[in-house]
PDB file of N, CA and C in Angstrom:
ATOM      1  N   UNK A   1     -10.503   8.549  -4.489  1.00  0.00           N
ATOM      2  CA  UNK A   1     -11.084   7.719  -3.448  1.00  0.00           C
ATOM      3  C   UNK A   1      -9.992   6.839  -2.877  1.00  0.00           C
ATOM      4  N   UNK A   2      -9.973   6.544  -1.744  1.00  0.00           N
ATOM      5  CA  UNK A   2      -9.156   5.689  -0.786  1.00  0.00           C
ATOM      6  C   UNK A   2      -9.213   4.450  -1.736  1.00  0.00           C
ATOM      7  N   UNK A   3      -8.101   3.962  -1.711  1.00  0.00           N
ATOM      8  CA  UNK A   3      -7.869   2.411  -2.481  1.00  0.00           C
ATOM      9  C   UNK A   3      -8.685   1.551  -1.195  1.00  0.00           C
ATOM     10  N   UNK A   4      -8.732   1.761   0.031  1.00  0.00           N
ATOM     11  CA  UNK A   4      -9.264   1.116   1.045  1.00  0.00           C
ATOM     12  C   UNK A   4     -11.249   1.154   0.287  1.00  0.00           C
ATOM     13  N   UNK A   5     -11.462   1.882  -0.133  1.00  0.00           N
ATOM     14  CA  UNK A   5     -13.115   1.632  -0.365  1.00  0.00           C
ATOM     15  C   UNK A   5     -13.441   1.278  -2.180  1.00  0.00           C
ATOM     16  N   UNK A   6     -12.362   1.203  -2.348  1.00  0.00           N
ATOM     17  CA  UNK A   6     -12.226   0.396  -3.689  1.00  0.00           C
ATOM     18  C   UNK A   6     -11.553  -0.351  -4.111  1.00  0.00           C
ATOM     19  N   UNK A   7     -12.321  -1.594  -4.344  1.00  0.00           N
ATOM     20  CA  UNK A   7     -10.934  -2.811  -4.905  1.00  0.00           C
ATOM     21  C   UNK A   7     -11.020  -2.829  -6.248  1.00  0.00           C
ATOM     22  N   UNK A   8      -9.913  -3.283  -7.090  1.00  0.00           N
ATOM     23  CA  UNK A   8      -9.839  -2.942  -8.589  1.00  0.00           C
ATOM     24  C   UNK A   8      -8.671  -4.053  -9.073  1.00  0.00           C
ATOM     25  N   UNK A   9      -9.489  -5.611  -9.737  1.00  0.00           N
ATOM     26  CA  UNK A   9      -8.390  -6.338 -10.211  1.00  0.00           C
ATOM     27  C   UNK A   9      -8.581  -6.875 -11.410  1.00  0.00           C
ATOM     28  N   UNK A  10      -7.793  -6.638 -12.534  1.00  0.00           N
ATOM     29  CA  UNK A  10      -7.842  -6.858 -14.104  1.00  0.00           C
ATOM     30  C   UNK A  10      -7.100  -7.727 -14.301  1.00  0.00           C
ATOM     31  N   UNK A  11      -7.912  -8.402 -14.783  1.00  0.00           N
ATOM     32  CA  UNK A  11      -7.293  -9.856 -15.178  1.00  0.00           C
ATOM     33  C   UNK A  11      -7.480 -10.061 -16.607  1.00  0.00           C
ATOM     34  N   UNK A  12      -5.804 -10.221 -17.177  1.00  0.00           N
ATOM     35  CA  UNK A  12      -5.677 -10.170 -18.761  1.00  0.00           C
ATOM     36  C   UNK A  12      -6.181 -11.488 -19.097  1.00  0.00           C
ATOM     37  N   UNK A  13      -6.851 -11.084 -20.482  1.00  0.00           N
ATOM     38  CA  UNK A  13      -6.960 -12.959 -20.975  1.00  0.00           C
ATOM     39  C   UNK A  13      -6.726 -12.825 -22.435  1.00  0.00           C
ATOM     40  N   UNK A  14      -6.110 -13.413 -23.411  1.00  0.00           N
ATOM     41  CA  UNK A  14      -6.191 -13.659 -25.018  1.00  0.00           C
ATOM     42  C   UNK A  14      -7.208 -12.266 -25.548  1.00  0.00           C
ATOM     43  N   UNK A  15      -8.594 -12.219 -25.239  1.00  0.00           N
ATOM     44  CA  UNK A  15      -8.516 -11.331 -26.385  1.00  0.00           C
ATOM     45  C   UNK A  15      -9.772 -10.339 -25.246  1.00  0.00           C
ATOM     46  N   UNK A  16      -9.592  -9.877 -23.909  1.00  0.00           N
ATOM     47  CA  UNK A  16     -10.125  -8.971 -23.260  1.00  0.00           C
ATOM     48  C   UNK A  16      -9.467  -9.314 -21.920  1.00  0.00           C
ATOM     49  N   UNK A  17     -10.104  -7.749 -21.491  1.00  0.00           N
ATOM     50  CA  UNK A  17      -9.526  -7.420 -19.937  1.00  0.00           C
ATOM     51  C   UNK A  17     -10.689  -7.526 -19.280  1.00  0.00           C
ATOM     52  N   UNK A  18     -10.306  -8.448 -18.117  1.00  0.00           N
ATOM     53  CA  UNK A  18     -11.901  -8.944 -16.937  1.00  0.00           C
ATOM     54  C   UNK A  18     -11.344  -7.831 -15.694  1.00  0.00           C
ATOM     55  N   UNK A  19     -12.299  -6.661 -15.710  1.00  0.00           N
ATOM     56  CA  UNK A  19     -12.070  -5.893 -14.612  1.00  0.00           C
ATOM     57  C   UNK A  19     -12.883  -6.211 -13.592  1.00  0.00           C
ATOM     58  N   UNK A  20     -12.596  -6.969 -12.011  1.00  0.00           N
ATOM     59  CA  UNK A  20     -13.783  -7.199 -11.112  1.00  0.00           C
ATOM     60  C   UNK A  20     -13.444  -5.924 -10.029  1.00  0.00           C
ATOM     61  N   UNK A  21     -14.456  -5.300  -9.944  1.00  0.00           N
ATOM     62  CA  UNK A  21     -14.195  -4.444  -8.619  1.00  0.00           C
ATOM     63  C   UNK A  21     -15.425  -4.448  -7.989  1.00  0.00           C
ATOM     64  N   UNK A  22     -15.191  -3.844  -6.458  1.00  0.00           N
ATOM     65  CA  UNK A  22     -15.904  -3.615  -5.528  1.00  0.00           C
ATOM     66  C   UNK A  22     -15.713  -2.557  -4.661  1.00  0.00           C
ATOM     67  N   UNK A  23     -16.907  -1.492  -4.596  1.00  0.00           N
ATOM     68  CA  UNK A  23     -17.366  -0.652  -3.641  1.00  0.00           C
ATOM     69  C   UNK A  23     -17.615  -0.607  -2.423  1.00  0.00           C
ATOM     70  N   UNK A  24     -16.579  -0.240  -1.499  1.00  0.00           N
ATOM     71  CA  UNK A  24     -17.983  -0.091  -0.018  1.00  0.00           C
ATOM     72  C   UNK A  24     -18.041   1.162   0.429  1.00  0.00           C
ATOM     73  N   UNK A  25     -18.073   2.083  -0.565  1.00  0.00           N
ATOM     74  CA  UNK A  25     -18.676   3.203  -0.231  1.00  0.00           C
ATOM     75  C   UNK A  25     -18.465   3.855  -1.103  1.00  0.00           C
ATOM     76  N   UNK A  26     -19.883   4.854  -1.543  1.00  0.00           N
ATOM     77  CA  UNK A  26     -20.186   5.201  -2.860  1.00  0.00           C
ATOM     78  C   UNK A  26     -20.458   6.746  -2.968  1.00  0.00           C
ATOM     79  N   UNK A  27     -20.139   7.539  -3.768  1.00  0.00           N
ATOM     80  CA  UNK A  27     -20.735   8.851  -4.320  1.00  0.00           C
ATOM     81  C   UNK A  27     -20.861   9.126  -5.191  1.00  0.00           C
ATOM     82  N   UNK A  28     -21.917   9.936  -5.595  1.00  0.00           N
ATOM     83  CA  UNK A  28     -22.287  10.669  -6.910  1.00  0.00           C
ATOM     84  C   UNK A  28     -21.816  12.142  -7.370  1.00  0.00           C
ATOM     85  N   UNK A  29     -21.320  12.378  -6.293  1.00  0.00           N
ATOM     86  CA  UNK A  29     -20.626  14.115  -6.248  1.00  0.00           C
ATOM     87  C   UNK A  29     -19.603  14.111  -6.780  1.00  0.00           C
ATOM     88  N   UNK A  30     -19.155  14.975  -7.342  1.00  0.00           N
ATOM     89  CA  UNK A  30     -18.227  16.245  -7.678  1.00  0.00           C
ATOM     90  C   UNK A  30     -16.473  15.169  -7.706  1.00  0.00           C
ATOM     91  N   UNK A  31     -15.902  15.484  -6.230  1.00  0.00           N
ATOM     92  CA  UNK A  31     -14.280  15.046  -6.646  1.00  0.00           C
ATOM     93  C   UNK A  31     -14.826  13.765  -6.368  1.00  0.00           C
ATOM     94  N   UNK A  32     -15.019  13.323  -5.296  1.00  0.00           N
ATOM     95  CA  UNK A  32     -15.573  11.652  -4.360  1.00  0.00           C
ATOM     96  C   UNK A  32     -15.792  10.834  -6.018  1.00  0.00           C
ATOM     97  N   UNK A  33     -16.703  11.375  -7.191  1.00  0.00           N
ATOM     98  CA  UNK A  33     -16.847  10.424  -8.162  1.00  0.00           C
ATOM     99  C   UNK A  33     -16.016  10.604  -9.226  1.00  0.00           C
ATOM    100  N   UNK A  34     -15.255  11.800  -9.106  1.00  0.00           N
ATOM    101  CA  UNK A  34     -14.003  11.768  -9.921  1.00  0.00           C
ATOM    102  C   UNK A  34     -12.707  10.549 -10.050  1.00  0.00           C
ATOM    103  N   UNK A  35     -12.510  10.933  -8.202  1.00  0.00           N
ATOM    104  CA  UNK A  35     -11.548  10.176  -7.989  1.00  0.00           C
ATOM    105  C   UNK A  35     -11.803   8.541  -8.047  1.00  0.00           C
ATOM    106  N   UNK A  36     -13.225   8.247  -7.990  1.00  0.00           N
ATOM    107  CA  UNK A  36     -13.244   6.961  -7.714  1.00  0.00           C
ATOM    108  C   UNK A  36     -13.416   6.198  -9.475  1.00  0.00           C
ATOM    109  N   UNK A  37     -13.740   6.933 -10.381  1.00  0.00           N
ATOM    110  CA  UNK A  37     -13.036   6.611 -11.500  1.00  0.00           C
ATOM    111  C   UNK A  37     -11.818   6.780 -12.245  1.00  0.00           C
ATOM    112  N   UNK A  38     -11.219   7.395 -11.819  1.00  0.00           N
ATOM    113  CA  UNK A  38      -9.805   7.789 -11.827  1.00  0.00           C
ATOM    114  C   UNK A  38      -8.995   6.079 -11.372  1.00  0.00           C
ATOM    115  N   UNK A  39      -9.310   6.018 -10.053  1.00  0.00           N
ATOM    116  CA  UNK A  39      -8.996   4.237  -9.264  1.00  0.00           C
ATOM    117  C   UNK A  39      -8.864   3.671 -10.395  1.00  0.00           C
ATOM    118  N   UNK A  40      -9.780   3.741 -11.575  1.00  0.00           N
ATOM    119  CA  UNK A  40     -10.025   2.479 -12.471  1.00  0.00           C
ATOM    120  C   UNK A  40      -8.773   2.692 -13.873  1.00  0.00           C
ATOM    121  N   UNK A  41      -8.384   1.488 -13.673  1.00  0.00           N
ATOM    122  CA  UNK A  41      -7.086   1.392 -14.774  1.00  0.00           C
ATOM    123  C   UNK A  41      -7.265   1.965 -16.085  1.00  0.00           C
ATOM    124  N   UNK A  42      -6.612   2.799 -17.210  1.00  0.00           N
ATOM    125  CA  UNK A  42      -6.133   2.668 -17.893  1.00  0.00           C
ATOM    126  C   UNK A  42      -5.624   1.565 -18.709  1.00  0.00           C
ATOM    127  N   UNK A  43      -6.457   1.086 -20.159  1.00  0.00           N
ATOM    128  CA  UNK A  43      -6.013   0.094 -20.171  1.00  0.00           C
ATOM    129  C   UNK A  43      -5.485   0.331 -22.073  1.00  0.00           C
ATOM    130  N   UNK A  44      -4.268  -0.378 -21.969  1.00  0.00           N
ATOM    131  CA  UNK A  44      -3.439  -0.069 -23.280  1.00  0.00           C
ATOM    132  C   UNK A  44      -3.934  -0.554 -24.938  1.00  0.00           C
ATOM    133  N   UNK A  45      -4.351  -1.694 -24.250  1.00  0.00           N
ATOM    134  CA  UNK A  45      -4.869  -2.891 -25.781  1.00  0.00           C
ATOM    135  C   UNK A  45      -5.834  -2.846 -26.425  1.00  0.00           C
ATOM    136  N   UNK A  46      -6.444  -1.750 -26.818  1.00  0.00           N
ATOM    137  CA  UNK A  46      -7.339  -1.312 -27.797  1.00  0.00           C
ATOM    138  C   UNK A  46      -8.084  -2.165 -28.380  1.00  0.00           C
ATOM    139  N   UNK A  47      -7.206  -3.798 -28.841  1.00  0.00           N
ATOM    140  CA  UNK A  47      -7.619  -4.510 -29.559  1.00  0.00           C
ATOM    141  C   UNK A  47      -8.775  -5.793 -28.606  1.00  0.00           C
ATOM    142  N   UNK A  48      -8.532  -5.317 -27.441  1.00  0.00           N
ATOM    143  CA  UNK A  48      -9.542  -6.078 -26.646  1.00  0.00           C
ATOM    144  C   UNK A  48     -10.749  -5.596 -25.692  1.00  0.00           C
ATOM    145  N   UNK A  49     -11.430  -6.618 -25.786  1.00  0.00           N
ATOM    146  CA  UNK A  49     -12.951  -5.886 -25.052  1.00  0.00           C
ATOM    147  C   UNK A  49     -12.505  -5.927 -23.214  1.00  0.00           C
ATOM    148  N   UNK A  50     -14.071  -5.322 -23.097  1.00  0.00           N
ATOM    149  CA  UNK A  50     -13.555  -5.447 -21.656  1.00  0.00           C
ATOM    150  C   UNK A  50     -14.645  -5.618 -20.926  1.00  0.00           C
ATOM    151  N   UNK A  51     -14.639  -6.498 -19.979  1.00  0.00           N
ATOM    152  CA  UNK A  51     -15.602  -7.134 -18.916  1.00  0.00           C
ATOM    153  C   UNK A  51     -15.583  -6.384 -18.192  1.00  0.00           C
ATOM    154  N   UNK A  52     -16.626  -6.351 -17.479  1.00  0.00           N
ATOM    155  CA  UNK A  52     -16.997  -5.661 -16.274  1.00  0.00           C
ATOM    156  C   UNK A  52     -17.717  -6.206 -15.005  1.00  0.00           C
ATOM    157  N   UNK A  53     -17.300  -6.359 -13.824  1.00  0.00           N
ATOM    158  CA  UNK A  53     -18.018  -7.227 -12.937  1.00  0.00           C
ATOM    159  C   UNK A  53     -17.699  -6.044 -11.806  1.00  0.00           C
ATOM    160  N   UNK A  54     -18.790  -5.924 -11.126  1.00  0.00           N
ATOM    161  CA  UNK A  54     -19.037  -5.289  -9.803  1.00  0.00           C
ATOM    162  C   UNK A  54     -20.210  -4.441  -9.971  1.00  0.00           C
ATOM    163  N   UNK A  55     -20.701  -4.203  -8.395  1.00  0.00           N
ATOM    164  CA  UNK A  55     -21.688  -3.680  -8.052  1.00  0.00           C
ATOM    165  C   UNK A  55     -21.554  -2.373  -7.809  1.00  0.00           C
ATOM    166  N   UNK A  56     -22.426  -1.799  -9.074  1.00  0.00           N
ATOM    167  CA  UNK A  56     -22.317  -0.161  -8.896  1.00  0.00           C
ATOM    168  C   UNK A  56     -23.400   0.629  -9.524  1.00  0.00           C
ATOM    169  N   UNK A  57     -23.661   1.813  -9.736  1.00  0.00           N
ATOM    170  CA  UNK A  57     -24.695   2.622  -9.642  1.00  0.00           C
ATOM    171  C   UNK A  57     -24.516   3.094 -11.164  1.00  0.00           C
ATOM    172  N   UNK A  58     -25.831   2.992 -12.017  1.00  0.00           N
ATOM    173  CA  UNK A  58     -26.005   3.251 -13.598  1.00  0.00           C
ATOM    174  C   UNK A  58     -24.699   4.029 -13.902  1.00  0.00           C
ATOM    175  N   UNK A  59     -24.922   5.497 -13.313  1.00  0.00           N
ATOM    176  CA  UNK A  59     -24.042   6.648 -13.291  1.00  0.00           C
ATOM    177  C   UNK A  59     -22.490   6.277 -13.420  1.00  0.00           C
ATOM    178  N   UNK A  60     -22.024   5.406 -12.695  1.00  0.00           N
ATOM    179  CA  UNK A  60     -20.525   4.868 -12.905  1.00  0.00           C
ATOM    180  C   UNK A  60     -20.449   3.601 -13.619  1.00  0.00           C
ATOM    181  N   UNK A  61     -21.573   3.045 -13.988  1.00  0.00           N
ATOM    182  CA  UNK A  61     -21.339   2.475 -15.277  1.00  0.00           C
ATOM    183  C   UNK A  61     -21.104   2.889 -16.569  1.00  0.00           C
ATOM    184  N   UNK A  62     -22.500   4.098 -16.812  1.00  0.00           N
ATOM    185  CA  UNK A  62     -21.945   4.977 -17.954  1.00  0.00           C
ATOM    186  C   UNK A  62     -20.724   5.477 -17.644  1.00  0.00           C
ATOM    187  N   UNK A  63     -19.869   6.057 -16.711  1.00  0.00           N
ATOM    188  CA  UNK A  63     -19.056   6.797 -16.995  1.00  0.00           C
ATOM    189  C   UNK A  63     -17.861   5.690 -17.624  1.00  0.00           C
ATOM    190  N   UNK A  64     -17.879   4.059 -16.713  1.00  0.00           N
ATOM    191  CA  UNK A  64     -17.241   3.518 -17.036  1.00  0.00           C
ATOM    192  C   UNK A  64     -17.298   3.008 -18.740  1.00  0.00           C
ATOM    193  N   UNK A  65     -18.287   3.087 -19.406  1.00  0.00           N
ATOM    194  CA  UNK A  65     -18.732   2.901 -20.934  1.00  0.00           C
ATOM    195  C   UNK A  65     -17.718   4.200 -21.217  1.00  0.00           C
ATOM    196  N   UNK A  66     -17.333   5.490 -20.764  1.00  0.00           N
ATOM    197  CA  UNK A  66     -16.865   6.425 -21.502  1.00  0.00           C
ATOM    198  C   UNK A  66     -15.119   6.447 -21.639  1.00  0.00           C
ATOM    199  N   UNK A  67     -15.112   5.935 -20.298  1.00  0.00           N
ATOM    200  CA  UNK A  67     -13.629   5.327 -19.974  1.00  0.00           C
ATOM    201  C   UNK A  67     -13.525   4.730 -20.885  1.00  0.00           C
ATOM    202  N   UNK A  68     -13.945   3.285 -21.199  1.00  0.00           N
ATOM    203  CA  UNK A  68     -13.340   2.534 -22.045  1.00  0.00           C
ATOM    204  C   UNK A  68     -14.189   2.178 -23.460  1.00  0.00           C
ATOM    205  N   UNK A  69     -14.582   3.235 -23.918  1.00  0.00           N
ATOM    206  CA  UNK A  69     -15.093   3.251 -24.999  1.00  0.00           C
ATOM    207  C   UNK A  69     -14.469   2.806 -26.359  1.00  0.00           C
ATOM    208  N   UNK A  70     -13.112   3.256 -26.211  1.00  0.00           N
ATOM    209  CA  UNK A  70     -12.565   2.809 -27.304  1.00  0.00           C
ATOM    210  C   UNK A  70     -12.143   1.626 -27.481  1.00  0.00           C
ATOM    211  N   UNK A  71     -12.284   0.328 -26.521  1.00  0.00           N
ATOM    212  CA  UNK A  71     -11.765  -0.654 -26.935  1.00  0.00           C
ATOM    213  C   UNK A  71     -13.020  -1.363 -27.788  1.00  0.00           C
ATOM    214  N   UNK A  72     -12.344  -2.717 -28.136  1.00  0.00           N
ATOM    215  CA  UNK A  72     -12.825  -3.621 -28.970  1.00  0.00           C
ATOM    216  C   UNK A  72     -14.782  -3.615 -29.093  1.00  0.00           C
ATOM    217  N   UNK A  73     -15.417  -3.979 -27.517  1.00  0.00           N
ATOM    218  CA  UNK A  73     -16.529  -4.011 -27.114  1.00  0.00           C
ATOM    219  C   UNK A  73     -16.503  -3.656 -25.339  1.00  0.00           C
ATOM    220  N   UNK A  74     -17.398  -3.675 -24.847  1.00  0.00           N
ATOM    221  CA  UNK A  74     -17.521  -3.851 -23.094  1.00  0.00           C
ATOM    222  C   UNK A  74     -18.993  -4.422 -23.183  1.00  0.00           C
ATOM    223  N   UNK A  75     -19.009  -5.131 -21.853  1.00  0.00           N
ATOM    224  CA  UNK A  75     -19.962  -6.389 -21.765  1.00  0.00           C
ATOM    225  C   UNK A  75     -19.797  -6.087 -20.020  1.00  0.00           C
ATOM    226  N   UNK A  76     -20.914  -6.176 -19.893  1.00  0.00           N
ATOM    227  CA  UNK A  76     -21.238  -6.077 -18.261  1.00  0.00           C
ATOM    228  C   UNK A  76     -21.853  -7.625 -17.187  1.00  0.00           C
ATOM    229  N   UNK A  77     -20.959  -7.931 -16.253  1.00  0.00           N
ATOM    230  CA  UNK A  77     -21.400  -9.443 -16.027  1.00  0.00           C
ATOM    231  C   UNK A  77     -23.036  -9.521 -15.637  1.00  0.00           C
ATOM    232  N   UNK A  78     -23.925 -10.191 -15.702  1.00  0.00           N
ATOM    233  CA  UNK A  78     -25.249 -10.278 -15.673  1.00  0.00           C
ATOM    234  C   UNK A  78     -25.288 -11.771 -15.162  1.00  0.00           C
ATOM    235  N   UNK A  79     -25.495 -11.804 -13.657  1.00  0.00           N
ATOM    236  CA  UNK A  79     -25.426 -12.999 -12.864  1.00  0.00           C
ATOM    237  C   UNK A  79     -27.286 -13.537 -13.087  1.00  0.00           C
ATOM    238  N   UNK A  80     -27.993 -13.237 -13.624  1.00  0.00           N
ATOM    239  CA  UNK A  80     -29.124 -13.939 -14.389  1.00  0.00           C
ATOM    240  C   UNK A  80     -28.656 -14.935 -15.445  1.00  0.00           C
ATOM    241  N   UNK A  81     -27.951 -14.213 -16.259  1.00  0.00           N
ATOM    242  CA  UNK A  81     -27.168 -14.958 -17.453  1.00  0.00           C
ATOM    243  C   UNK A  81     -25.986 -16.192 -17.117  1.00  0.00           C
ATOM    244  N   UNK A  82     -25.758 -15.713 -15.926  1.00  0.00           N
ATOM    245  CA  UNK A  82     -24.190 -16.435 -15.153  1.00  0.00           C
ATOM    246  C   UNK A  82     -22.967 -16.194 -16.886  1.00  0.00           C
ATOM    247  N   UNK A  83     -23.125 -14.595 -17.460  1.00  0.00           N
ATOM    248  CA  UNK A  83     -21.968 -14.250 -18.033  1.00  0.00           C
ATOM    249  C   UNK A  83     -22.172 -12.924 -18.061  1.00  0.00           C
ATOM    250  N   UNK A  84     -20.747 -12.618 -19.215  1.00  0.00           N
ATOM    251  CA  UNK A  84     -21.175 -10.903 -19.482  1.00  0.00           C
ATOM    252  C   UNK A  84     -21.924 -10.971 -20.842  1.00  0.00           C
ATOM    253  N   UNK A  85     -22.914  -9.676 -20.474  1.00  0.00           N
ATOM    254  CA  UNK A  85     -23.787  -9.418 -21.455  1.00  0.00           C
ATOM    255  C   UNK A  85     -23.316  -8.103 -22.190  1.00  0.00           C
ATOM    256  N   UNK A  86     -23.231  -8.500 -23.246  1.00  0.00           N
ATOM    257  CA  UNK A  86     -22.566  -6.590 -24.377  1.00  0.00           C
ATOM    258  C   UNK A  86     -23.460  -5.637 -24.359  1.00  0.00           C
ATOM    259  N   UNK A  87     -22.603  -4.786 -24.071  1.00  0.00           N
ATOM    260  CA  UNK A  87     -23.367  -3.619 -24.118  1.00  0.00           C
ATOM    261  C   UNK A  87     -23.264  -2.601 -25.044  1.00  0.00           C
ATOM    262  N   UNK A  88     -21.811  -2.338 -25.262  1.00  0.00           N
ATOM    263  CA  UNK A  88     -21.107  -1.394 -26.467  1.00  0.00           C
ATOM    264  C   UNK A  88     -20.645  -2.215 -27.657  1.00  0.00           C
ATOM    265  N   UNK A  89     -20.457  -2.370 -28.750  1.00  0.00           N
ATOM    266  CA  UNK A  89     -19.762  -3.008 -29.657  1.00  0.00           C
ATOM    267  C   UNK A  89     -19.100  -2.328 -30.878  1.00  0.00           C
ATOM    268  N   UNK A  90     -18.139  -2.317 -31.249  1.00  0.00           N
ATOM    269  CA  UNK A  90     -17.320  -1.619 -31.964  1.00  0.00           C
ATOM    270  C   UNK A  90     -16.833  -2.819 -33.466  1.00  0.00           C
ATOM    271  N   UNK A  91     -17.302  -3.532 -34.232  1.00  0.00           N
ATOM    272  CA  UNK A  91     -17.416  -4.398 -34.730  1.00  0.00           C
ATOM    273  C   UNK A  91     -16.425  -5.598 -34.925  1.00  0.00           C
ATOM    274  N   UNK A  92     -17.200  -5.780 -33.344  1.00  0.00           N
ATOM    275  CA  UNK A  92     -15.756  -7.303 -32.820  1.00  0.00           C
ATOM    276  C   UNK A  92     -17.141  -8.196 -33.221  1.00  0.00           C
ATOM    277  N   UNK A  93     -16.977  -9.697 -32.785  1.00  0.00           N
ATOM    278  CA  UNK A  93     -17.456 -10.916 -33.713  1.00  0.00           C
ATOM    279  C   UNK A  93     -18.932 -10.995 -32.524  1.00  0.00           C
ATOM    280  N   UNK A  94     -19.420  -9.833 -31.335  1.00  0.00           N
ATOM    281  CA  UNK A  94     -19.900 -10.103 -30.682  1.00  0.00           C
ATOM    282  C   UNK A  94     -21.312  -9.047 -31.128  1.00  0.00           C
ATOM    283  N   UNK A  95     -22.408  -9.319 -30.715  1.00  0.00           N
ATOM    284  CA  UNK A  95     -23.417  -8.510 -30.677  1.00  0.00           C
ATOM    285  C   UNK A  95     -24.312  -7.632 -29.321  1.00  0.00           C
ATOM    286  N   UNK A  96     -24.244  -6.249 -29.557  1.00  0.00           N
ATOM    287  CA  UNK A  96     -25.395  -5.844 -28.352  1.00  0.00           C
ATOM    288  C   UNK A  96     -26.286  -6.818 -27.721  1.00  0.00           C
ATOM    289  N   UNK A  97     -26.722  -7.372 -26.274  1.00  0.00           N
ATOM    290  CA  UNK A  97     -27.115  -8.301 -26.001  1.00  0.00           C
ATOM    291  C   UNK A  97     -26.160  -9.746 -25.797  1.00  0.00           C
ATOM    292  N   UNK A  98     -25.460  -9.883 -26.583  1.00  0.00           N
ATOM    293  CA  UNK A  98     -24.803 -11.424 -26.344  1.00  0.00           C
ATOM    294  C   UNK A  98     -24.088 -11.346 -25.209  1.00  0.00           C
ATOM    295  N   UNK A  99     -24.372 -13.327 -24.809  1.00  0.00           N
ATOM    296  CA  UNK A  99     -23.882 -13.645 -23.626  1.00  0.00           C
ATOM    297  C   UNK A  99     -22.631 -13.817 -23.841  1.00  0.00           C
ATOM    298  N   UNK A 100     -21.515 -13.485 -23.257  1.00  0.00           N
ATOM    299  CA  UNK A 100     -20.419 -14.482 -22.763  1.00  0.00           C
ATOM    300  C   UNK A 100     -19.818 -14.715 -21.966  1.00  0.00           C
ATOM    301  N   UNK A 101     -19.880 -16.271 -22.185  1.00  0.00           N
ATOM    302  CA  UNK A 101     -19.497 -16.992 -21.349  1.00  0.00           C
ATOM    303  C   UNK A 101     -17.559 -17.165 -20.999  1.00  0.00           C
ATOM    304  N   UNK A 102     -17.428 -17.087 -19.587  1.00  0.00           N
ATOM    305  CA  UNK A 102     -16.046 -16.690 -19.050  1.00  0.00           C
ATOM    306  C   UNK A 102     -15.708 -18.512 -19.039  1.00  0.00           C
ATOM    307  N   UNK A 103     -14.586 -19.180 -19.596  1.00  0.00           N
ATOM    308  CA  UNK A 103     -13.893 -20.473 -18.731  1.00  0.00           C
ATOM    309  C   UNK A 103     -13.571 -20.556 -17.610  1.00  0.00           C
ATOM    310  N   UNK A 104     -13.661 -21.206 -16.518  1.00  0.00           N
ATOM    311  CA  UNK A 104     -13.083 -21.247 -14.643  1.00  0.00           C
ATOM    312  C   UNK A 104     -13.833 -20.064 -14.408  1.00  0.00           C
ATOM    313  N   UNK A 105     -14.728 -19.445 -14.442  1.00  0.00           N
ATOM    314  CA  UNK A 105     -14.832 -18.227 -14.077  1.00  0.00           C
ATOM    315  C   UNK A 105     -15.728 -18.537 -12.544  1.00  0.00           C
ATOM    316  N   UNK A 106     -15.131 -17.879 -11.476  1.00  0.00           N
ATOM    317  CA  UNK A 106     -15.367 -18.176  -9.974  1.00  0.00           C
ATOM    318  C   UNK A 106     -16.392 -17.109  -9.750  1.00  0.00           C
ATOM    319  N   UNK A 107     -17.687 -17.921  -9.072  1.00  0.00           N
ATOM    320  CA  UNK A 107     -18.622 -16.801  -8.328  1.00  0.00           C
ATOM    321  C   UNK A 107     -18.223 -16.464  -6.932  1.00  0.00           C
TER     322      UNK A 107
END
């Protein structure tokens, strides 16, 4: 996918990676949803979880759960909660369901 219809910025912190991205234009097909997870980083530090913020469709969330499955946990932001809520956990100090809460974190 065009870097123009996907923005993608990871922001390291102590002990996870805050990935915020945004879509403006979306598919469920074949290469179009290949490539547009492909866009999404590679990330090295195993030992940290990873946030997730942006607006996107179940389907590229799971895929994004498969992407980064192996790290620490992933937690998806939940603007009800005003944090990220876990979703995967791999036995870091956090639980399925728990909130957390980001410091400075800008809406």
């Amino acid at each position: 996918m065009s870097q123009n219809l996907l923005s993608v910025k990871v922001e390291e912190r102590p002990e996870v990676y805050e990935i915020i991205f945004k879509l403006r234009e979306w598919s469920e097909t074949g290469e179009a949803f290949a490539e547009t997870l492909n866009d999404f980083p590679t990330l090295s530090d195993k030992s940290k979880g990873i946030l997730l913020n942006g607006c996107a469709s179940q389907n590229l969330y799971i895929s994004l759960g498969h992407k980064y499955h192996s790290h620490k946990f992933i937690a998806k932001f939940s603007p009800r909660d005003n944090g990220y809520k876990v979703v995967i956990n791999h036995g870091s100090s956090y639980t399925v369901g728990q909130v957390i809460k980001i410091k400075n974190k800008k809406e």
